[in-house]
Protein backbone atom coordinates (compact mmCIF):
# COMPACT_ATOMS: atom_id res chain seq x y z
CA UNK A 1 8.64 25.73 71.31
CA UNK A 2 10.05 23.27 73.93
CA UNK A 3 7.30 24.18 76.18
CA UNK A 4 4.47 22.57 73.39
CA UNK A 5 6.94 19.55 73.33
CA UNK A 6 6.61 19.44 76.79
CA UNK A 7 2.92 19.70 76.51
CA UNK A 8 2.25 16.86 73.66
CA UNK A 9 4.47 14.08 75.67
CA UNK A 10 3.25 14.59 78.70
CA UNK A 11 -0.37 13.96 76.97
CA UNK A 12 1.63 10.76 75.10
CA UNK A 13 3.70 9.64 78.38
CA UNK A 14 0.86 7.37 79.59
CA UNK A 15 2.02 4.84 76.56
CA UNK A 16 5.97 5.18 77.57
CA UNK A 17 7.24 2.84 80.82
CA UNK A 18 10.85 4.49 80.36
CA UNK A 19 12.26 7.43 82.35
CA UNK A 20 11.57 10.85 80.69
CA UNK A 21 13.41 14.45 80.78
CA UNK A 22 11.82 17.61 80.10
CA UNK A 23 14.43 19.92 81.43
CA UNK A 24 13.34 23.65 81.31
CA UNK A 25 16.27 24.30 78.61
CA UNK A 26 18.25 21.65 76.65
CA UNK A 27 17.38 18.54 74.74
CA UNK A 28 13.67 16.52 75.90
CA UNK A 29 13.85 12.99 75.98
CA UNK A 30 11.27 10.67 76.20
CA UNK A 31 12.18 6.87 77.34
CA UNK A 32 15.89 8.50 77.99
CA UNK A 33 16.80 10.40 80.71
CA UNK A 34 19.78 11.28 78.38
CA UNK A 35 18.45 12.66 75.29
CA UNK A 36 21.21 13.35 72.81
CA UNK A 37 19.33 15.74 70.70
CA UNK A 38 16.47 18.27 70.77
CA UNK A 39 13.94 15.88 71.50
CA UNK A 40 14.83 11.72 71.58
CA UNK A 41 12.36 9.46 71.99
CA UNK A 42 13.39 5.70 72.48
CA UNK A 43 11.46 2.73 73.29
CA UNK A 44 11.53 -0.85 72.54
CA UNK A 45 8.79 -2.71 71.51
CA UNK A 46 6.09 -0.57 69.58
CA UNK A 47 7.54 2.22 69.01
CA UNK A 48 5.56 5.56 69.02
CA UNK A 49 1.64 5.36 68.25
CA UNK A 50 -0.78 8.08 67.54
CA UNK A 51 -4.51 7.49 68.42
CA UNK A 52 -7.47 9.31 67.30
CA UNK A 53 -10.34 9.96 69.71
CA UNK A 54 -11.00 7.22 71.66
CA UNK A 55 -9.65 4.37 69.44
CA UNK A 56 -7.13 2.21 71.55
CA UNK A 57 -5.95 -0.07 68.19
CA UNK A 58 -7.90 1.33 64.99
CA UNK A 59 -6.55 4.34 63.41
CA UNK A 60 -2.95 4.71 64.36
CA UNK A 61 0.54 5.37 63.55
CA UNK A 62 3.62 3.30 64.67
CA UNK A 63 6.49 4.49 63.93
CA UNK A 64 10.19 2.33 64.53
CA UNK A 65 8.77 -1.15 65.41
CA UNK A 66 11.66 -3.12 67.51
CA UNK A 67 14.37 -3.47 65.45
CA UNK A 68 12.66 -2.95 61.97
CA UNK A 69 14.17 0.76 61.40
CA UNK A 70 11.50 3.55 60.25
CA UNK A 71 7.54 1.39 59.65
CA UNK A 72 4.52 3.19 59.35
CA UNK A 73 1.95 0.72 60.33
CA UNK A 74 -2.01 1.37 60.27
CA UNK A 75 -3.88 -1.08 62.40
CA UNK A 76 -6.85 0.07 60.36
CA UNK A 77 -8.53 -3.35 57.84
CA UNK A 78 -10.73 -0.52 56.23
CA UNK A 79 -8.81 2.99 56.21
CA UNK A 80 -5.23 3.21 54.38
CA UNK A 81 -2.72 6.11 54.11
CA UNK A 82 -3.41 9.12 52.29
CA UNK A 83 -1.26 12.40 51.00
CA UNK A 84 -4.19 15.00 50.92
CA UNK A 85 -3.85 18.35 49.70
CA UNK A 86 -6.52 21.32 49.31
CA UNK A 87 -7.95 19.62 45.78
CA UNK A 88 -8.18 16.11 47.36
CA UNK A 89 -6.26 12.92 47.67
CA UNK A 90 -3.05 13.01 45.86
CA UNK A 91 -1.40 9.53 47.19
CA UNK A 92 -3.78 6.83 48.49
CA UNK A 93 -2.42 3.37 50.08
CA UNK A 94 -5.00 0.76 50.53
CA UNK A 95 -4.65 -2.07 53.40
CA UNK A 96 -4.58 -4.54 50.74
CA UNK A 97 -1.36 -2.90 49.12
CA UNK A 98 -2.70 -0.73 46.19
CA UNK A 99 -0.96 1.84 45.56
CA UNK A 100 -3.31 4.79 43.68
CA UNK A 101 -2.21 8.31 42.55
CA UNK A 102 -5.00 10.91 41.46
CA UNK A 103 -7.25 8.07 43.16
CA UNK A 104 -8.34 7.50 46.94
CA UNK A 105 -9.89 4.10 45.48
CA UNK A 106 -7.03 1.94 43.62
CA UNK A 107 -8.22 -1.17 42.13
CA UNK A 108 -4.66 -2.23 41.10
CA UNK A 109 -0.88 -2.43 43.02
CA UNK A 110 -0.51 0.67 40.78
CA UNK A 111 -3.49 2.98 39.14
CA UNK A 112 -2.68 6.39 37.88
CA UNK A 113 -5.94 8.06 37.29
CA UNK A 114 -6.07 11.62 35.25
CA UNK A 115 -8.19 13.11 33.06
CA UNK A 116 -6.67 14.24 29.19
CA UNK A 117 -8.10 13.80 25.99
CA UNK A 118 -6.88 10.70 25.59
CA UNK A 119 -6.25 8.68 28.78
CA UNK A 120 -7.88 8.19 31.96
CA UNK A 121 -5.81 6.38 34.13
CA UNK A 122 -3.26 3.20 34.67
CA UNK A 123 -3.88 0.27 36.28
CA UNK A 124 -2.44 -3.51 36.41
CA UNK A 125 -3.56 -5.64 33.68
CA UNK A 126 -5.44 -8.84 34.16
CA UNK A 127 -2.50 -10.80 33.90
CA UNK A 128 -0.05 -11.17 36.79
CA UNK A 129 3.08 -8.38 35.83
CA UNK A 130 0.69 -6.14 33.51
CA UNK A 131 -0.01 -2.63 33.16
CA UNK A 132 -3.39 -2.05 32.05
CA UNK A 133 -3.99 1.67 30.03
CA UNK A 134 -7.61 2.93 30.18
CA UNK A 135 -8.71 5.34 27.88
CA UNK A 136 -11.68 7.51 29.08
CA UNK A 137 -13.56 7.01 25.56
CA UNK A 138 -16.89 7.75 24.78
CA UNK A 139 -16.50 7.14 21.13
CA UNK A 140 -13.99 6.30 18.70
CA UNK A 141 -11.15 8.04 18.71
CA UNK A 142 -7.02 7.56 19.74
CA UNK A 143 -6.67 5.49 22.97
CA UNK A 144 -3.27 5.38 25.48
CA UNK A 145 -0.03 6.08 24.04
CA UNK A 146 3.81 5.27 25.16
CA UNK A 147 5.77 7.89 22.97
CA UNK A 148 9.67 8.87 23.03
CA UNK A 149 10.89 12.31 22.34
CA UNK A 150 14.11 13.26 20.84
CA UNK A 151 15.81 16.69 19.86
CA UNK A 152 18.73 17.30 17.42
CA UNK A 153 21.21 20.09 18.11
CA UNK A 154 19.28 22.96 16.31
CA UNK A 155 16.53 21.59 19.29
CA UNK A 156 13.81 20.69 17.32
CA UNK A 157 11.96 18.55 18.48
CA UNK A 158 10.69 14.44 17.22
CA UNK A 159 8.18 12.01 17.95
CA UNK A 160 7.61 8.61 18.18
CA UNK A 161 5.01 6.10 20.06
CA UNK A 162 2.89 3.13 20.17
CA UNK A 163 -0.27 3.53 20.76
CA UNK A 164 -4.08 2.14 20.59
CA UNK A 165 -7.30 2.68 18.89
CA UNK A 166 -10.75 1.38 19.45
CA UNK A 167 -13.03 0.75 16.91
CA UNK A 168 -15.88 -1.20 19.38
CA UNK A 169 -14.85 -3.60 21.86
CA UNK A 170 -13.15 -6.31 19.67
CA UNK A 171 -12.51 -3.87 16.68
CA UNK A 172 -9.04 -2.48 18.72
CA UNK A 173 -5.79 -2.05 17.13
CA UNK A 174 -2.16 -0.95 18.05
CA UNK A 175 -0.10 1.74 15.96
CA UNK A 176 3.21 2.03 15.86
CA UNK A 177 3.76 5.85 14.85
CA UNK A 178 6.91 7.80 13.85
CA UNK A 179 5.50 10.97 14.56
CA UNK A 180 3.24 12.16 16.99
CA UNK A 181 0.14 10.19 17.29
CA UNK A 182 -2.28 13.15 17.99
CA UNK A 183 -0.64 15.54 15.59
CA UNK A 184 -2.56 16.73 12.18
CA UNK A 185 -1.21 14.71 9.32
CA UNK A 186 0.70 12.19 10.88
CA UNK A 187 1.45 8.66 9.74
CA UNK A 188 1.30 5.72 10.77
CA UNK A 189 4.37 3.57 10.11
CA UNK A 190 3.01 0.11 11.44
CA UNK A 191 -0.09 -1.30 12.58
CA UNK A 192 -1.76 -4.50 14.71
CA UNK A 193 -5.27 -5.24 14.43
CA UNK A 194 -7.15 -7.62 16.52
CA UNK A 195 -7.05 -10.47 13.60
CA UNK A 196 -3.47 -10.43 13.93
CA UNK A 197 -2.97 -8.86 10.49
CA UNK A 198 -0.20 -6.79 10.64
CA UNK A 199 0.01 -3.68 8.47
CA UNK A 200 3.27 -1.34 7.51
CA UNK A 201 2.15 1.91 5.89
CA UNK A 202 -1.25 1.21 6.17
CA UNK A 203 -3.88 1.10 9.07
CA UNK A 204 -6.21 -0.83 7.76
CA UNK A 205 -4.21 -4.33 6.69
CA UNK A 206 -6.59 -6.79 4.85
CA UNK A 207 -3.91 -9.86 5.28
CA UNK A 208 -1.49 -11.81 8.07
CA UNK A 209 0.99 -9.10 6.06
CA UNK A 210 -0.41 -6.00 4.56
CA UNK A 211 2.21 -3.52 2.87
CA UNK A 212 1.91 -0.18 1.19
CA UNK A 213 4.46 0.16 -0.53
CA UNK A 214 7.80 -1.50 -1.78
CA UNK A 215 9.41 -4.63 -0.10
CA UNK A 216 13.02 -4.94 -0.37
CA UNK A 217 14.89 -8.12 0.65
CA UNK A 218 18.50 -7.83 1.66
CA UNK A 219 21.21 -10.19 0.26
CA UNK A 220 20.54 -12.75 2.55
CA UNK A 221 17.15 -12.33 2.70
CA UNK A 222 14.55 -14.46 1.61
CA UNK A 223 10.63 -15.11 1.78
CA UNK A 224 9.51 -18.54 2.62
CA UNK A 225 5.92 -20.06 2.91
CA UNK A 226 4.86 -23.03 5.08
CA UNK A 227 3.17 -26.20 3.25
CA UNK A 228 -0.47 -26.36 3.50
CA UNK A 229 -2.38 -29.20 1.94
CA UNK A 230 -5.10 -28.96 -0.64
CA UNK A 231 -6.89 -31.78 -1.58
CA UNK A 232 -8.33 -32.85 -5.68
CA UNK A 233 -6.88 -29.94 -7.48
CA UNK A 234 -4.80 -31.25 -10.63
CA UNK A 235 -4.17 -35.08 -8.98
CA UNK A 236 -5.11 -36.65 -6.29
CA UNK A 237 -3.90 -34.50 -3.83
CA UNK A 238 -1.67 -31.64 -3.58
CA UNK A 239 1.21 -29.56 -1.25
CA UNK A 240 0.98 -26.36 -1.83
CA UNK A 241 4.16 -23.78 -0.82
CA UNK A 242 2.03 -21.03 -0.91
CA UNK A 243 0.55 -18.05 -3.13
CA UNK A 244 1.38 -14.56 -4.46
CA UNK A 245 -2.21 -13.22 -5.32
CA UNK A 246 -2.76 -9.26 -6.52
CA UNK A 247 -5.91 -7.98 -5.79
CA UNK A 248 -7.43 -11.04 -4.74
CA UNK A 249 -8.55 -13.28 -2.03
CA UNK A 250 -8.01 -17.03 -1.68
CA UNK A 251 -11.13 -19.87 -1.09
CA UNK A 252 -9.88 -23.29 -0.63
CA UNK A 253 -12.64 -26.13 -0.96
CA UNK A 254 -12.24 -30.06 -1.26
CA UNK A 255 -11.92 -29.89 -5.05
CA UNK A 256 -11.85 -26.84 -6.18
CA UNK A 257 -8.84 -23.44 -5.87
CA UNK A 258 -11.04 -20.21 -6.20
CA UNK A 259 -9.71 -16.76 -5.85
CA UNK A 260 -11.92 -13.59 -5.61
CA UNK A 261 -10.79 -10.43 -6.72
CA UNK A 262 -11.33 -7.39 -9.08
CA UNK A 263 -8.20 -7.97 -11.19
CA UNK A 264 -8.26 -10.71 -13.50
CA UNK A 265 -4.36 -11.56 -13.10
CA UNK A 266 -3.67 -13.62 -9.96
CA UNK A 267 0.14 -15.97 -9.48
CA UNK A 268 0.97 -18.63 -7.46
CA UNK A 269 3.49 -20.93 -6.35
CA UNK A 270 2.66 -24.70 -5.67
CA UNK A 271 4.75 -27.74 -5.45
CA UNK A 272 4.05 -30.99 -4.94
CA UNK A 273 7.10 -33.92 -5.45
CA UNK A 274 8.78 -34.03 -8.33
CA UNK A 275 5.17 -33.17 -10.24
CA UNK A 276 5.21 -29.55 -9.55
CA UNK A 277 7.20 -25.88 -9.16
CA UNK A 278 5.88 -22.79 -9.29
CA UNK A 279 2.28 -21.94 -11.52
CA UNK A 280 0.83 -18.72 -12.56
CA UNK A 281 -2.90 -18.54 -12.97
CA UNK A 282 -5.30 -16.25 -14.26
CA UNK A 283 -8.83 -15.82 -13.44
CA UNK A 284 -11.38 -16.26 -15.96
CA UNK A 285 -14.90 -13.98 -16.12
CA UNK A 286 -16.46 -16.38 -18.35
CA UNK A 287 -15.81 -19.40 -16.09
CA UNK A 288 -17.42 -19.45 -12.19
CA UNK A 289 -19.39 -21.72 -10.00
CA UNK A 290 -22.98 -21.53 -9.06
CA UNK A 291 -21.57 -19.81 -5.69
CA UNK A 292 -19.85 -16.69 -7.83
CA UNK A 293 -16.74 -17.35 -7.28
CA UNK A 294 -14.76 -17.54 -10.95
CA UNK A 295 -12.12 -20.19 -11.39
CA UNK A 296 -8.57 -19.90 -12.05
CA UNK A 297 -6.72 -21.26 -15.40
CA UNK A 298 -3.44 -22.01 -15.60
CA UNK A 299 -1.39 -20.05 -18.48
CA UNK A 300 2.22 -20.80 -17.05
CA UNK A 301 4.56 -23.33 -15.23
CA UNK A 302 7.97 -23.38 -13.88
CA UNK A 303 8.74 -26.98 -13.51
CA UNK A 304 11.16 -27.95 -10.39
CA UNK A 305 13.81 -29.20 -13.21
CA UNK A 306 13.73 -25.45 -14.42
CA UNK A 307 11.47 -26.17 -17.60
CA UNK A 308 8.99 -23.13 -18.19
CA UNK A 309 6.06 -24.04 -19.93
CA UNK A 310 3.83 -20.88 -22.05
CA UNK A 311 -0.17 -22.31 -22.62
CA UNK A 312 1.43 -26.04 -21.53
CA UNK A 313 1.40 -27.81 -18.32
CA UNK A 314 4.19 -30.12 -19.12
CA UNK A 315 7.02 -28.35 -20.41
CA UNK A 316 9.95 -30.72 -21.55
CA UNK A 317 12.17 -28.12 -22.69
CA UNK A 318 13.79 -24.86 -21.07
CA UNK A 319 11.13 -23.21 -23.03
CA UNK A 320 7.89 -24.89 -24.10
CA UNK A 321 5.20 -22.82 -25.65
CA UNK A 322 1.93 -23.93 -26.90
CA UNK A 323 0.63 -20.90 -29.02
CA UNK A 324 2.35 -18.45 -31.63
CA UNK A 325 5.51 -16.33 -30.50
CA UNK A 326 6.06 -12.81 -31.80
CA UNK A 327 9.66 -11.59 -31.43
CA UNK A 328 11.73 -8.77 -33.31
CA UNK A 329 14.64 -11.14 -33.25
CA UNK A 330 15.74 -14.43 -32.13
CA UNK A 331 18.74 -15.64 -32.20
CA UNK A 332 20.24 -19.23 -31.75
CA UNK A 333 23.70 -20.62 -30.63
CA UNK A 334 24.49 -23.60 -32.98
CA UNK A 335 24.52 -27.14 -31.46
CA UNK A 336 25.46 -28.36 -35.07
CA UNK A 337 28.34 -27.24 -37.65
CA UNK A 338 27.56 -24.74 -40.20
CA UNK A 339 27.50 -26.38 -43.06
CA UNK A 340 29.90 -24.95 -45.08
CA UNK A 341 31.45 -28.61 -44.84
CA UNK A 342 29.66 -28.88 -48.70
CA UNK A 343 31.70 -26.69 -50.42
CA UNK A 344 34.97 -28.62 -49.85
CA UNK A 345 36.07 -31.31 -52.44
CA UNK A 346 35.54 -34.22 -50.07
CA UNK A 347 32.27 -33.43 -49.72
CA UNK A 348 30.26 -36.27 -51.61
CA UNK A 349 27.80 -34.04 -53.98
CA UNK A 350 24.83 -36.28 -55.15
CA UNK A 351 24.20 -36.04 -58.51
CA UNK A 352 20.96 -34.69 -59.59
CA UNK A 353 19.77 -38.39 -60.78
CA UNK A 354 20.24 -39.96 -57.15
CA UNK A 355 18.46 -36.90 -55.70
CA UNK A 356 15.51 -37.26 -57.98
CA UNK A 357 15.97 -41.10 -57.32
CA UNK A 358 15.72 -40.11 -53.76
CA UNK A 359 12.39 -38.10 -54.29
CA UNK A 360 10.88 -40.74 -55.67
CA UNK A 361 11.95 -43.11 -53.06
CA UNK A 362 11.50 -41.13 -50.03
CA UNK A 363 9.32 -38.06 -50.76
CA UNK A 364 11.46 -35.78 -49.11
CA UNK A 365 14.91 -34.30 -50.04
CA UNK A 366 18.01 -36.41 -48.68
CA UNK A 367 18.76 -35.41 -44.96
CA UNK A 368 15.73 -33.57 -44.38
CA UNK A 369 13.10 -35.34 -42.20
CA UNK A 370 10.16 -36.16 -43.25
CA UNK A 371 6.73 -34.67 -42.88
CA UNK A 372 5.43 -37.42 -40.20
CA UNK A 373 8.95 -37.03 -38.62
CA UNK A 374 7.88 -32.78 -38.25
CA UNK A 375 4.47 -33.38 -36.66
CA UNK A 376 5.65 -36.02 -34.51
CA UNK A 377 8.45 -34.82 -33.11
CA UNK A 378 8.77 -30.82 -34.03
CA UNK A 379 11.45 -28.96 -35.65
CA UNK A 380 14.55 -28.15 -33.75
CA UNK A 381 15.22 -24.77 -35.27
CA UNK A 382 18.87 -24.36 -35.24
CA UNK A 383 19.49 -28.04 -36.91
CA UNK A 384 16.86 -27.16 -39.59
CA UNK A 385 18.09 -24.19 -40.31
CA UNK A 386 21.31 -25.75 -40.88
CA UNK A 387 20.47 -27.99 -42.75
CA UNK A 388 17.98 -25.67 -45.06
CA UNK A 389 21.32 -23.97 -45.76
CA UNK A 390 23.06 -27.44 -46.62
CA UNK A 391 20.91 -27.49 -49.55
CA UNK A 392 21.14 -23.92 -50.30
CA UNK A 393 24.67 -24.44 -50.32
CA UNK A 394 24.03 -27.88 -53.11
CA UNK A 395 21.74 -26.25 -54.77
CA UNK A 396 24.41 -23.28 -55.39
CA UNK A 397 26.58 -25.79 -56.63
CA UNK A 398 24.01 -27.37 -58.70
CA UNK A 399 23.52 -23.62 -60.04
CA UNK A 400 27.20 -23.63 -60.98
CA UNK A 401 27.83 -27.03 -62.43
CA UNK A 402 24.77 -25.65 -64.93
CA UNK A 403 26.27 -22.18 -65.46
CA UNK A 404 29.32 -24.17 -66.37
CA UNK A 405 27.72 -26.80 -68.54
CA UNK A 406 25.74 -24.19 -70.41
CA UNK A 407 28.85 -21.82 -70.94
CA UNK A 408 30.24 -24.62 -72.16
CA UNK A 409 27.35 -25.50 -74.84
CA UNK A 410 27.50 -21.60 -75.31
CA UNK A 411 30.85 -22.41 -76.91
CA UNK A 412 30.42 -25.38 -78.85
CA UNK A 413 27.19 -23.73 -80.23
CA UNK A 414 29.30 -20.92 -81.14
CA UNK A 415 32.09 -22.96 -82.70
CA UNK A 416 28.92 -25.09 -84.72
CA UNK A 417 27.19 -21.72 -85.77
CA UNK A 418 30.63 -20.63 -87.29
CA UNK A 419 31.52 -23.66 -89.34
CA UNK A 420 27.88 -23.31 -90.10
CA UNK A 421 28.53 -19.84 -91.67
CA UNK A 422 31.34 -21.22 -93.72
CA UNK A 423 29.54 -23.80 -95.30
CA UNK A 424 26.42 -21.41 -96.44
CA UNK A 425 29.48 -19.06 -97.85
CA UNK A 426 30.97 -22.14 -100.03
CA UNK A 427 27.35 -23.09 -101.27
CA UNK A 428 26.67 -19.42 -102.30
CA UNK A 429 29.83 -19.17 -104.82
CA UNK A 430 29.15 -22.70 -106.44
């Protein structure tokens, strides 16, 4: 062994100005004559460098450059390091700095080439601080993934990842799977296409947010929409907060709101000042423009003073409906006495001569509105119905003032038909 050392720095001693030692036995130095192990090589400046052939400054090796500690330094502009076993390169280093593994070429600081079924290599993105993933595609099918594993304590095992898609060379989009990506029957959980829509539960999302699914808000959650501005629909202009639309696909134009769908049913919310809240609209086959596209009609409004209008654009009451209303029951808290007010001795009974009188006057009964009053103004259910009983409740009385008048005649009759009798008796006997 020592006498190949000897042999190799002899060969290298033409490059060393130092003293050297290659005692028969003992440590060799080279550049000491008092080497402190086996073999000690020490020299300022360049260090130690290995030449190939002829080459004086090409392909070489330094090794401990002055003061710089352990450098490997290639003089080489064209040839880099390589790690190089029997299948080929393993590690290459490039002169310019990349850094390739599984490649003897690197385009990037770092490329990680490899062959799968479903990547091909790594390299830095186009960006400065990117990783670029490169699928080695030929058709469509999974791209690069990033996944995490995890195990419980019976050790089975779970997946998770992101990964990517291509569908041509703008049609790409990024899954987010809880499962694995390449397994049979997974799901995907959440997905990015290149519009920007985002999808959850579905791969394909047709919208900025596509779910399959149910939504559920927390207690302080809530879902907001920006203003956009629409221009000669309803009034000169309009803000609208935004729109819920099922099944169907919004088309603003200058004066006209147009959804497209296959359902007929469509809501939205719009505001504008104190003009607007919230509007529910339905689409109408029968009604479309030259273009195809059927217009929407309006069959419900939530005012922004809480009035909900039914078939009415101006509702001026909590509830305003224009159109019939079928209901099993209603019922209706009293904003008036119940008038049982009339059966108490104050109460100031007209007679049935000054309600006639009033008849003829008026054309109505007393404290019931008129006809006119009705079509111009409505009937307020719970006061009519009160006071529909108020005359219920006089006409009972009227009832009872008869019953008592004609009981009454039913006893002076009587008392007549008796003395009546008499008389015929006396007549008889004469």
């Amino acid at each position: 062994m020592k006498k190949s050392l000897f042999i190799l720095f002899v060969s290298i001693s033409i490059h060393v100005s130092a003293q050297n030692t290659f005692p028969s036995s003992g440590n060799v130095g080279v550049g000491t004559m008092t080497p402190s192990s086996t073999l000690e090589l020490k020299k300022g400046g360049q260090g130690i460098k290995f030449l190939t052939g002829t080459n004086t400054s090409g392909y070489s090796l330094n090794i401990g450059i002055n003061d710089d500690g352990i450098n490997f330094k290639n003089n080489s502009t064209v040839r880099g390091f390589n790690f190089i076993n029997e299948q080929g390169n393993l590690i290459s280093i490039l002169p310019d700095g990349n850094f390739g593994i599984g490649t003897n070429n690197p385009k990037a600081k770092l490329q990680i080439s490899g062959r799968s079924s479903n990547w091909d290599e790594i390299t830095q993105g186009l960006s400065t601080g990117t990783i670029h993933l490169d699928p080695n595609n030929t058709s469509n099918h999974f791209g690069n993934a990033i996944t995490f594993g995890a195990s419980d304590t019976s050790n089975k095992n779970a997946q998770a990842g992101i990964y990517v898609r291509s569908d041509g060379n703008y049609g790409t989009k990024m899954y987010f799977s809880t499962t694995d990506s390449y397994a049979t029957g997974s799901k995907t959980a959440m997905s990015i296409d290149h519009k920007g829509n985002i999808g959850i539960g579905t791969a394909n999302p047709l919208a900025k947010f596509h779910t399959e699914g149910q939504a559920r808000f927390g207690t302080s959650g809530v879902l907001t929409a920006d203003w956009t501005y629409q221009t000669n629909w309803g009034g000169s202009s309009n803000k609208w907060a935004g729109y819920i639309g099922f099944n169907a696909s919004r088309n603003n134009e200058d004066t006209k709101d147009h959804y497209k769908g296959t359902n007929k049913y469509t809501s939205k919310g719009v505001f504008e000042g104190s003009n607007y809240g919230f509007r529910w609209l339905y689409r109408n086959h029968n009604n479309h423009d030259s273009d195809g596209q059927h217009q929407l009609t309006e069959f419900m409004r939530l005012a922004n003073n809480g009035n909900l209008g039914i078939g009415t654009t101006a509702p001026d009451s909590k509830l305003t409906v224009k159109g019939k209303i079928h209901a099993e029951e209603v019922k209706i808290d009293l904003s008036v006495p119940a008038p049982d007010y009339v059966f108490k001795k104050e109460y100031n009974l007209l007679s049935i001569a000054e309600v006639q009188q009033h008849i003829k006057d008026n054309g109505h009964l007393p404290n019931i509105p008129s006809a006119k009053e009705m079509e111009k103004n409505g009937v307020e259910l719970g006061i009519m119905n009160m006071k529909l009983l108020e005359k219920i409740e006089e006409l009972t009385l009227y009832t009872i003032d008869q019953e008592q008048q004609l009981q009454q005649q039913k006893e002076t009759n009587k008392v007549l038909e008796d003395r009546l009798a008499k008389l015929e008796a006396l007549l008889v006997k004469k």
